[in-house]
PDB file of N, CA and C in Angstrom:
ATOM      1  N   UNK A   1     -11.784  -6.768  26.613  1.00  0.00           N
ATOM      2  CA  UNK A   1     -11.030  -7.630  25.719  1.00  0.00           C
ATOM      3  C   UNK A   1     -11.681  -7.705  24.345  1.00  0.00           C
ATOM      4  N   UNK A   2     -13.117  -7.783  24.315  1.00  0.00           N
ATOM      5  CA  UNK A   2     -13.749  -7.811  23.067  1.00  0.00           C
ATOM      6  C   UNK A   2     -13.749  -6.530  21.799  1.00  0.00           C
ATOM      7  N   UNK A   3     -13.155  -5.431  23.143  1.00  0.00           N
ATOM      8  CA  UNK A   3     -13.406  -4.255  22.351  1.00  0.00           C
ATOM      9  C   UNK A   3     -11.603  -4.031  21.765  1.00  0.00           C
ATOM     10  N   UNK A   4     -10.866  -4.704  22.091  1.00  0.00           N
ATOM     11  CA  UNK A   4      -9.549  -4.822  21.641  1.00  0.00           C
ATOM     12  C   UNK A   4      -9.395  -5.629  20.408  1.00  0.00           C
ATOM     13  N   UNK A   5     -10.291  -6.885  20.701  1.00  0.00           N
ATOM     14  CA  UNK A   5     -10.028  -7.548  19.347  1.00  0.00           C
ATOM     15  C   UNK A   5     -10.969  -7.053  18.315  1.00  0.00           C
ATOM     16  N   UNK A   6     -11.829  -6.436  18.567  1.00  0.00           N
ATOM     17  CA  UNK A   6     -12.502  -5.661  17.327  1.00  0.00           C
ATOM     18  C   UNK A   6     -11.285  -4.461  17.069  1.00  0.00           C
ATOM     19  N   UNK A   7     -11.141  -3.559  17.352  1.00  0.00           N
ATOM     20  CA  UNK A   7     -10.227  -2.959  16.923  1.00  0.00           C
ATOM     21  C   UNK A   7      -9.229  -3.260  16.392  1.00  0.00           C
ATOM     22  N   UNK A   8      -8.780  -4.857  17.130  1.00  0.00           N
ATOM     23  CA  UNK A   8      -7.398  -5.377  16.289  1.00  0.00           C
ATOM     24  C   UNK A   8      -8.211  -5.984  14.347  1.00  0.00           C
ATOM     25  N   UNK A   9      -9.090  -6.374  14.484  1.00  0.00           N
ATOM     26  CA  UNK A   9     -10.166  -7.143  13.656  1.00  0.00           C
ATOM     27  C   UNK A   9      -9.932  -6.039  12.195  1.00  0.00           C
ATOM     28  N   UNK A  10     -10.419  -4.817  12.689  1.00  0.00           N
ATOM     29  CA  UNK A  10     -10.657  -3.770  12.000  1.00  0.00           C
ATOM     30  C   UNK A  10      -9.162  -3.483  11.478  1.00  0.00           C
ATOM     31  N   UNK A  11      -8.051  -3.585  12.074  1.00  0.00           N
ATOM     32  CA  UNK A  11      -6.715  -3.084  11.767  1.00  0.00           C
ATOM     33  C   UNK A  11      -6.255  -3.955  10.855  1.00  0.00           C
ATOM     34  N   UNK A  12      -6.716  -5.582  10.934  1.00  0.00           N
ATOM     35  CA  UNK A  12      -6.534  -6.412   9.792  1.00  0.00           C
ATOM     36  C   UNK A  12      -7.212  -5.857   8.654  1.00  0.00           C
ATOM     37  N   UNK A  13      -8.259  -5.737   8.804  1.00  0.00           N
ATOM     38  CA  UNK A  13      -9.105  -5.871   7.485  1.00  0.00           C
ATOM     39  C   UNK A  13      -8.563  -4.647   6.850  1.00  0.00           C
ATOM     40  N   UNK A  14      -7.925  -3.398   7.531  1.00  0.00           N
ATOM     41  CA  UNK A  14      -7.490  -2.506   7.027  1.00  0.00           C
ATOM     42  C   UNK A  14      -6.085  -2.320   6.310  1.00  0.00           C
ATOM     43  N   UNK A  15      -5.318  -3.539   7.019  1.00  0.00           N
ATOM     44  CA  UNK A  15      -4.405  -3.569   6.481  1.00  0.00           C
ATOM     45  C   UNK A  15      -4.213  -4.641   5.411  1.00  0.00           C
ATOM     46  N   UNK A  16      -4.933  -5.702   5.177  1.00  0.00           N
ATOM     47  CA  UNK A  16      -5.769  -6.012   4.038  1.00  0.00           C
ATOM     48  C   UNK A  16      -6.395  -5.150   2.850  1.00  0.00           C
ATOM     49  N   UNK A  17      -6.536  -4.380   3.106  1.00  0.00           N
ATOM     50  CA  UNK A  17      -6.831  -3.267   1.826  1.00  0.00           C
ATOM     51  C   UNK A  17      -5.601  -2.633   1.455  1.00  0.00           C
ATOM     52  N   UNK A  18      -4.750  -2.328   2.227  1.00  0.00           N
ATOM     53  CA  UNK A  18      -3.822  -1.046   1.921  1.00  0.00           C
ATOM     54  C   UNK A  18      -2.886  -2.007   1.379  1.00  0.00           C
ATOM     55  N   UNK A  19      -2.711  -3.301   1.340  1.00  0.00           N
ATOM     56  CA  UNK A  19      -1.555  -4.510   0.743  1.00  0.00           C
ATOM     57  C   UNK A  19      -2.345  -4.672  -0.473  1.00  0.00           C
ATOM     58  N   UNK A  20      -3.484  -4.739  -0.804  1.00  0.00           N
ATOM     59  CA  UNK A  20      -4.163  -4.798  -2.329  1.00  0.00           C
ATOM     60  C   UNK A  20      -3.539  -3.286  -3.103  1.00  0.00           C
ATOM     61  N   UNK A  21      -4.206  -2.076  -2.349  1.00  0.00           N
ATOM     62  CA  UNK A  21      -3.817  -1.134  -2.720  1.00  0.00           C
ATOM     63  C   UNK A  21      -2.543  -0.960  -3.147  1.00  0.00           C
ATOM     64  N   UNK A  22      -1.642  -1.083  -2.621  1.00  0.00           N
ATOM     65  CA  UNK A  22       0.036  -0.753  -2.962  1.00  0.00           C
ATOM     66  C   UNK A  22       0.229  -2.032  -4.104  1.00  0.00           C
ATOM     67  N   UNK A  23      -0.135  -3.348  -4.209  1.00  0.00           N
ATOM     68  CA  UNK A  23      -0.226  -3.916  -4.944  1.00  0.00           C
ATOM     69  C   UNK A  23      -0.652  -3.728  -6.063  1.00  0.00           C
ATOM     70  N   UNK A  24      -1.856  -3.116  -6.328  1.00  0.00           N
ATOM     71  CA  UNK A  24      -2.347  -2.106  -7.300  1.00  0.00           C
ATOM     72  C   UNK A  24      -1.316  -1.143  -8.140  1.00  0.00           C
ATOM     73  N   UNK A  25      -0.708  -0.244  -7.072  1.00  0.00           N
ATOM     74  CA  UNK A  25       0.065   1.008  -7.721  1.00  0.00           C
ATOM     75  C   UNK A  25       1.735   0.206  -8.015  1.00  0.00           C
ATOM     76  N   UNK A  26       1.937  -0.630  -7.746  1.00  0.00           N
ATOM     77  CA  UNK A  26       2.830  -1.463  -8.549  1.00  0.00           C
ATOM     78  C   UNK A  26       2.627  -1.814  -9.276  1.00  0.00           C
ATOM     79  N   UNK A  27       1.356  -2.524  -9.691  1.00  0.00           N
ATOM     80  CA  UNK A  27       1.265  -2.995 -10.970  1.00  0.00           C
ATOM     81  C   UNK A  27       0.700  -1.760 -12.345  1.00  0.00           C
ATOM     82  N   UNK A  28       0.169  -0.531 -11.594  1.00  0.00           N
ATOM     83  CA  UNK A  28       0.119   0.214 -12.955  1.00  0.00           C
ATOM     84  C   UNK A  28       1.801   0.630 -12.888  1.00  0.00           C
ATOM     85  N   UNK A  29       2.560   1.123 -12.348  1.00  0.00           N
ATOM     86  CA  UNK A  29       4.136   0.640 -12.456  1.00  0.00           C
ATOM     87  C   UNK A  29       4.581  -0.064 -13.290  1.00  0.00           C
ATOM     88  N   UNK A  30       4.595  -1.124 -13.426  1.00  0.00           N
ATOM     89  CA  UNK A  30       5.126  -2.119 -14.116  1.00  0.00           C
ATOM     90  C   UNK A  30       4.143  -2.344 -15.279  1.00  0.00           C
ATOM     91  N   UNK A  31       3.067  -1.702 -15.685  1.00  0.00           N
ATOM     92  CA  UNK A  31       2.103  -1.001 -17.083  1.00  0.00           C
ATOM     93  C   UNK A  31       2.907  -0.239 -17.614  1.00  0.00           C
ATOM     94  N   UNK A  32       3.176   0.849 -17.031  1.00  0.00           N
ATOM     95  CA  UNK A  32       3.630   2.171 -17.683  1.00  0.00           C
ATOM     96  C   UNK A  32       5.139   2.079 -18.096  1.00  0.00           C
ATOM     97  N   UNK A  33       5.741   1.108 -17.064  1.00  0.00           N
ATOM     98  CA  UNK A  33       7.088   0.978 -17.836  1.00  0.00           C
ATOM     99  C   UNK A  33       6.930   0.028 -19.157  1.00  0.00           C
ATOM    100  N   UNK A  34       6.186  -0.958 -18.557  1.00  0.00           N
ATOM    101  CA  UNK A  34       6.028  -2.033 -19.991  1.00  0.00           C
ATOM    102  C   UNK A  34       5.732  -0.919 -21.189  1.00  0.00           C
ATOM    103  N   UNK A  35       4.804  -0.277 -20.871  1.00  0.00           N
ATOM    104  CA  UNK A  35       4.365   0.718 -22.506  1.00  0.00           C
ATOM    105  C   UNK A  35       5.433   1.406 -22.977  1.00  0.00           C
ATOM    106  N   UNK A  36       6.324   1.880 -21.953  1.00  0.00           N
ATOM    107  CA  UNK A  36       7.496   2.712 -22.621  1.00  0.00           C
ATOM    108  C   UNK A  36       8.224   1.529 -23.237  1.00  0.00           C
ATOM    109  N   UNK A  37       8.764   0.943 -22.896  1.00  0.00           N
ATOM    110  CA  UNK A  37       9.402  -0.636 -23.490  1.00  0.00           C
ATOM    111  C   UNK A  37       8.687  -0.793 -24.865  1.00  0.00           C
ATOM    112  N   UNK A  38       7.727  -1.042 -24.932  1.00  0.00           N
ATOM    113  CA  UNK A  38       6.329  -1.497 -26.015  1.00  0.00           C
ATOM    114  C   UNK A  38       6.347  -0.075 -26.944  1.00  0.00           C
ATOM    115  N   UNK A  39       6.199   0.556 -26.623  1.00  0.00           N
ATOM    116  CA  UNK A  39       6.268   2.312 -27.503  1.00  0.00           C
ATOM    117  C   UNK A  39       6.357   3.398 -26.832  1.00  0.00           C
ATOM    118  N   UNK A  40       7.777   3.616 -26.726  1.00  0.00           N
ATOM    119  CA  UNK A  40       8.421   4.548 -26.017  1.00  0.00           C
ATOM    120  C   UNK A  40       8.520   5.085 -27.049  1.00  0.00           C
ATOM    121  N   UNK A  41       9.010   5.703 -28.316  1.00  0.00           N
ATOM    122  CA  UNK A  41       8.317   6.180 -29.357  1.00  0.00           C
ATOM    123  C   UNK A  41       7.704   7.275 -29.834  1.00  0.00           C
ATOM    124  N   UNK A  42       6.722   6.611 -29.008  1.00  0.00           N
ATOM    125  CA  UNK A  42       5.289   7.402 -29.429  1.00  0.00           C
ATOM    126  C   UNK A  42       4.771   8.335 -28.328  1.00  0.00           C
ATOM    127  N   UNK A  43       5.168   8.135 -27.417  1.00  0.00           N
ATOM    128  CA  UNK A  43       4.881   8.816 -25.555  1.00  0.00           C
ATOM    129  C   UNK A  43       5.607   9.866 -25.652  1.00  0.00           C
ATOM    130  N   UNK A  44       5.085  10.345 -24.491  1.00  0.00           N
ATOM    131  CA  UNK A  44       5.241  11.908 -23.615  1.00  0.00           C
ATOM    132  C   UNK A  44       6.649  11.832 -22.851  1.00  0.00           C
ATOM    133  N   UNK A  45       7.499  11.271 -22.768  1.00  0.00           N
ATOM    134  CA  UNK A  45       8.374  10.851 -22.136  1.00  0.00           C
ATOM    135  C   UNK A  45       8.560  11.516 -20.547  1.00  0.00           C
ATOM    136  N   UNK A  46       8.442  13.280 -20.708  1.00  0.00           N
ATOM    137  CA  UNK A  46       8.264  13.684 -19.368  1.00  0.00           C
ATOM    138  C   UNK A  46       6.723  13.526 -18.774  1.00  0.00           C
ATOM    139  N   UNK A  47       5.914  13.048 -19.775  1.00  0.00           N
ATOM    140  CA  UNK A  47       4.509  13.143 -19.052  1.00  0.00           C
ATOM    141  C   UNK A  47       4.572  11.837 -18.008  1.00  0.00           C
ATOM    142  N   UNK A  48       5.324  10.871 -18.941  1.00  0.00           N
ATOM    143  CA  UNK A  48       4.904   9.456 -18.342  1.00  0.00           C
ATOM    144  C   UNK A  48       5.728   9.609 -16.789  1.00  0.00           C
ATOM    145  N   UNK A  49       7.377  10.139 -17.135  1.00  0.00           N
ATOM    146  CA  UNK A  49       8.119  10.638 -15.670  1.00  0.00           C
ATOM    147  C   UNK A  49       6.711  11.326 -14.767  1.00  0.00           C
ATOM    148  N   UNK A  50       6.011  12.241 -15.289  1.00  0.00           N
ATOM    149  CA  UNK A  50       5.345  12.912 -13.828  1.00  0.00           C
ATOM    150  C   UNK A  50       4.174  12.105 -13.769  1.00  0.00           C
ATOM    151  N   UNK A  51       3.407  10.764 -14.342  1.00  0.00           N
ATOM    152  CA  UNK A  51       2.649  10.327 -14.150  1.00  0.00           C
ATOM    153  C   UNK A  51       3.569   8.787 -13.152  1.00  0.00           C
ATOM    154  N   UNK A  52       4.666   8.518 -13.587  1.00  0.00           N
ATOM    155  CA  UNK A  52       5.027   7.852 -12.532  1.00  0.00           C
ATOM    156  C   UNK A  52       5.906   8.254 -11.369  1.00  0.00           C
ATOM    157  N   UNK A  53       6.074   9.838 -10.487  1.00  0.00           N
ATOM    158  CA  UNK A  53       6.104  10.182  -9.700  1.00  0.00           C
ATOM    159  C   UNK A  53       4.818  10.458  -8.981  1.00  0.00           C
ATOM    160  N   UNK A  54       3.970  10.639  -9.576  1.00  0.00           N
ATOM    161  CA  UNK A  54       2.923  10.692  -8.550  1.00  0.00           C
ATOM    162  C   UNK A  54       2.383   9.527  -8.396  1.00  0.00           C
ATOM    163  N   UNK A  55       2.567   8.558  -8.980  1.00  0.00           N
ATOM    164  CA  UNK A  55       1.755   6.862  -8.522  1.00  0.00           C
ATOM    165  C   UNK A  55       3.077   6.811  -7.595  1.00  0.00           C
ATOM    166  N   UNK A  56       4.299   7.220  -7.515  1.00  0.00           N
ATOM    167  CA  UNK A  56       4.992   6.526  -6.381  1.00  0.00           C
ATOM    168  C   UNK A  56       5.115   7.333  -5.229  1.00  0.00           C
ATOM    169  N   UNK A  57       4.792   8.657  -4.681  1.00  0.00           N
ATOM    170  CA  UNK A  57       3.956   9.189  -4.187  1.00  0.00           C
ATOM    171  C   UNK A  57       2.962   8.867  -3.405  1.00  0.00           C
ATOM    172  N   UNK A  58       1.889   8.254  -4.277  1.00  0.00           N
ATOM    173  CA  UNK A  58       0.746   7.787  -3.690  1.00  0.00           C
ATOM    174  C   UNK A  58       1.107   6.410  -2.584  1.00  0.00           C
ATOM    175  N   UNK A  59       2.100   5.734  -4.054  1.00  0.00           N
ATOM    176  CA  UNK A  59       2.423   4.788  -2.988  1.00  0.00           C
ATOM    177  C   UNK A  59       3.095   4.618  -1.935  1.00  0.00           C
ATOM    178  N   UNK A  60       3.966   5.545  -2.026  1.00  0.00           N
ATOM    179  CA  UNK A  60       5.193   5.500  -0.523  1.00  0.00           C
ATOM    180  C   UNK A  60       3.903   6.123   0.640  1.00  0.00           C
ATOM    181  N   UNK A  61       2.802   7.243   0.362  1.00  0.00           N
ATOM    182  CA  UNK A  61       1.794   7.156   1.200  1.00  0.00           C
ATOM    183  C   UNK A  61       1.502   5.800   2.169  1.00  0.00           C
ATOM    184  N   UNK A  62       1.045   5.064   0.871  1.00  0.00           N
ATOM    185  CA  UNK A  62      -0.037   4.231   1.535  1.00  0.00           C
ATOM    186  C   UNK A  62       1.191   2.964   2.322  1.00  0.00           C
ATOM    187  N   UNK A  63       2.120   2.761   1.850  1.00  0.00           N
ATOM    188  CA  UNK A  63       3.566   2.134   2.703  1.00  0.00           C
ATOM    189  C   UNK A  63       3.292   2.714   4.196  1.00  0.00           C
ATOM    190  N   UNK A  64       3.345   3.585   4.312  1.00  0.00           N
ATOM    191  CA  UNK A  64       3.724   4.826   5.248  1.00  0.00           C
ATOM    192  C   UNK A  64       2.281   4.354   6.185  1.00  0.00           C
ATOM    193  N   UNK A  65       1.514   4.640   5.673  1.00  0.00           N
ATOM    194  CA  UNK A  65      -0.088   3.790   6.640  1.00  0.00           C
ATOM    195  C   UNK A  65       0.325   2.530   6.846  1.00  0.00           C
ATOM    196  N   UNK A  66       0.372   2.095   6.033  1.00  0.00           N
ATOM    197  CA  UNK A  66       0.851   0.123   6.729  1.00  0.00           C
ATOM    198  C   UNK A  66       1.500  -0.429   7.635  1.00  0.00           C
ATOM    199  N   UNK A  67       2.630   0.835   7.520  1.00  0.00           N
ATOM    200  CA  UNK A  67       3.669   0.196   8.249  1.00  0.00           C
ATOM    201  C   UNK A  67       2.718   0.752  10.128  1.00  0.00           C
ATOM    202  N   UNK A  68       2.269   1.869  10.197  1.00  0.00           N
ATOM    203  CA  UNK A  68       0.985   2.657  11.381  1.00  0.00           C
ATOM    204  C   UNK A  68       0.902   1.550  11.607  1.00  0.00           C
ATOM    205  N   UNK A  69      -0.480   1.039  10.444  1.00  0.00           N
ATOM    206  CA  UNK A  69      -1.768  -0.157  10.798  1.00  0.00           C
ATOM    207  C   UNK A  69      -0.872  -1.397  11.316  1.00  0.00           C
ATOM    208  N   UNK A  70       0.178  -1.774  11.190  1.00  0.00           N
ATOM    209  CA  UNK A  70       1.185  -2.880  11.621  1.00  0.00           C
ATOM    210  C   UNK A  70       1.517  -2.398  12.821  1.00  0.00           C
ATOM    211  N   UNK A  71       2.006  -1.147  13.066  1.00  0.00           N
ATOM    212  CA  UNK A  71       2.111  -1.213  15.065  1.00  0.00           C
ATOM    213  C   UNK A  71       1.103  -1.330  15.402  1.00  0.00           C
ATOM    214  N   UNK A  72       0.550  -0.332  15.042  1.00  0.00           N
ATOM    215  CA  UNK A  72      -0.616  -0.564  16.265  1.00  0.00           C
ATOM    216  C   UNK A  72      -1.383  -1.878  16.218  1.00  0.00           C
ATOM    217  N   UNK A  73      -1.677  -2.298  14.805  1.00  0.00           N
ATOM    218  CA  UNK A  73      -2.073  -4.168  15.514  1.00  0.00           C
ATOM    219  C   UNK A  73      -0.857  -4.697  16.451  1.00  0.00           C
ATOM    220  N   UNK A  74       0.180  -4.815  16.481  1.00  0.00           N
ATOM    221  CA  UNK A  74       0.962  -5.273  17.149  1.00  0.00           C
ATOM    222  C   UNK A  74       1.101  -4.409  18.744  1.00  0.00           C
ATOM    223  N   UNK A  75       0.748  -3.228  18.871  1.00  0.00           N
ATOM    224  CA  UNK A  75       0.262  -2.997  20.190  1.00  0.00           C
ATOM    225  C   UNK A  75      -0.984  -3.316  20.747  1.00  0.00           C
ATOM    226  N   UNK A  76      -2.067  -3.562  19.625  1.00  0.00           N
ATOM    227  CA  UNK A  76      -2.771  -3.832  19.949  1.00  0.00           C
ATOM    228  C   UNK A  76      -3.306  -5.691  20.695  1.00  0.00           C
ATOM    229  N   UNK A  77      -1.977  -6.336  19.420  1.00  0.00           N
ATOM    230  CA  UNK A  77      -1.707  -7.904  19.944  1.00  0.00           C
ATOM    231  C   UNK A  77      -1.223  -7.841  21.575  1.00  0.00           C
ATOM    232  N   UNK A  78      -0.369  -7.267  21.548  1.00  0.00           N
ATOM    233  CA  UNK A  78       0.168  -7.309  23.050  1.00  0.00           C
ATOM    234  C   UNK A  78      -0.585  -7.393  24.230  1.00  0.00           C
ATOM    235  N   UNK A  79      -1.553  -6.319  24.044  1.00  0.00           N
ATOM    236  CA  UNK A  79      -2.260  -6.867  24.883  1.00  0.00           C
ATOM    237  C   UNK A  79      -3.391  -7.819  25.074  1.00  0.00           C
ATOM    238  N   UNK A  80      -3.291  -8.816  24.504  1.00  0.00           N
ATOM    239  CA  UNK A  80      -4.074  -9.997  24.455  1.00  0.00           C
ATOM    240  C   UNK A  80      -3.140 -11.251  25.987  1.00  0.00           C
ATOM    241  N   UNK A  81      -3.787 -11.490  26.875  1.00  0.00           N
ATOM    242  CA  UNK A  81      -2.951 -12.168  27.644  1.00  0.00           C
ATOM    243  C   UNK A  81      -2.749 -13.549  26.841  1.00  0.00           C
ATOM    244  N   UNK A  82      -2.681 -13.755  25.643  1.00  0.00           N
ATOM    245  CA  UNK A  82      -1.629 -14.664  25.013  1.00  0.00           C
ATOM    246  C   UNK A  82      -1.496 -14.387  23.888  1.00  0.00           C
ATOM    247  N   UNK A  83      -0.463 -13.564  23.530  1.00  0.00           N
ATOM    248  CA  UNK A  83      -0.248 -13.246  22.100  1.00  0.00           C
ATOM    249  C   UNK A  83      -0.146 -14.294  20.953  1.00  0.00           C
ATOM    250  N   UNK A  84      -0.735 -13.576  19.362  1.00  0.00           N
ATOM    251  CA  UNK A  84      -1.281 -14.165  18.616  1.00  0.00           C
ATOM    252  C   UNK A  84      -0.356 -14.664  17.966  1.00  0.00           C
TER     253      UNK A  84
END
């Protein structure tokens, strides 16, 4: 049992990072559009397009882990004889 809730322990703290993380690549998101807004202008216009396909990229990644690290804590809850 102890070695379940460490593993579940670890799946929090992990999925605790990857919710900062994606939080992160939203907010340079919502940078890069603000700058085009602010001086669109003056920019790369296709640079900024392939600099914000690959931050969303990165991010549909790290979505894609979370949603993992969320079953398996939740298989991993299950078996607790009283779920959390």
């Amino acid at each position: 049992m102890n070695d379940i809730r460490m593993k579940y322990e670890q799946l929090v703290s992990k999925e605790d990072d990857l919710t900062r993380m994606i939080a992160t690549y939203d907010a340079c998101v919502d940078t890069l559009i603000n700058l085009v807004f602010e001086k669109g202008d003056n920019l790369h216009h296709p640079t900024i397009e392939r600099i914000l396909t690959t931050i969303q990229t990165v991010g549909d990644n790290l979505i894609s882990e979370l949603v993992q690290i969320r079953y398996r804590k939740a298989a991993l809850a299950n078996q607790f004889p009283f779920h959390f």
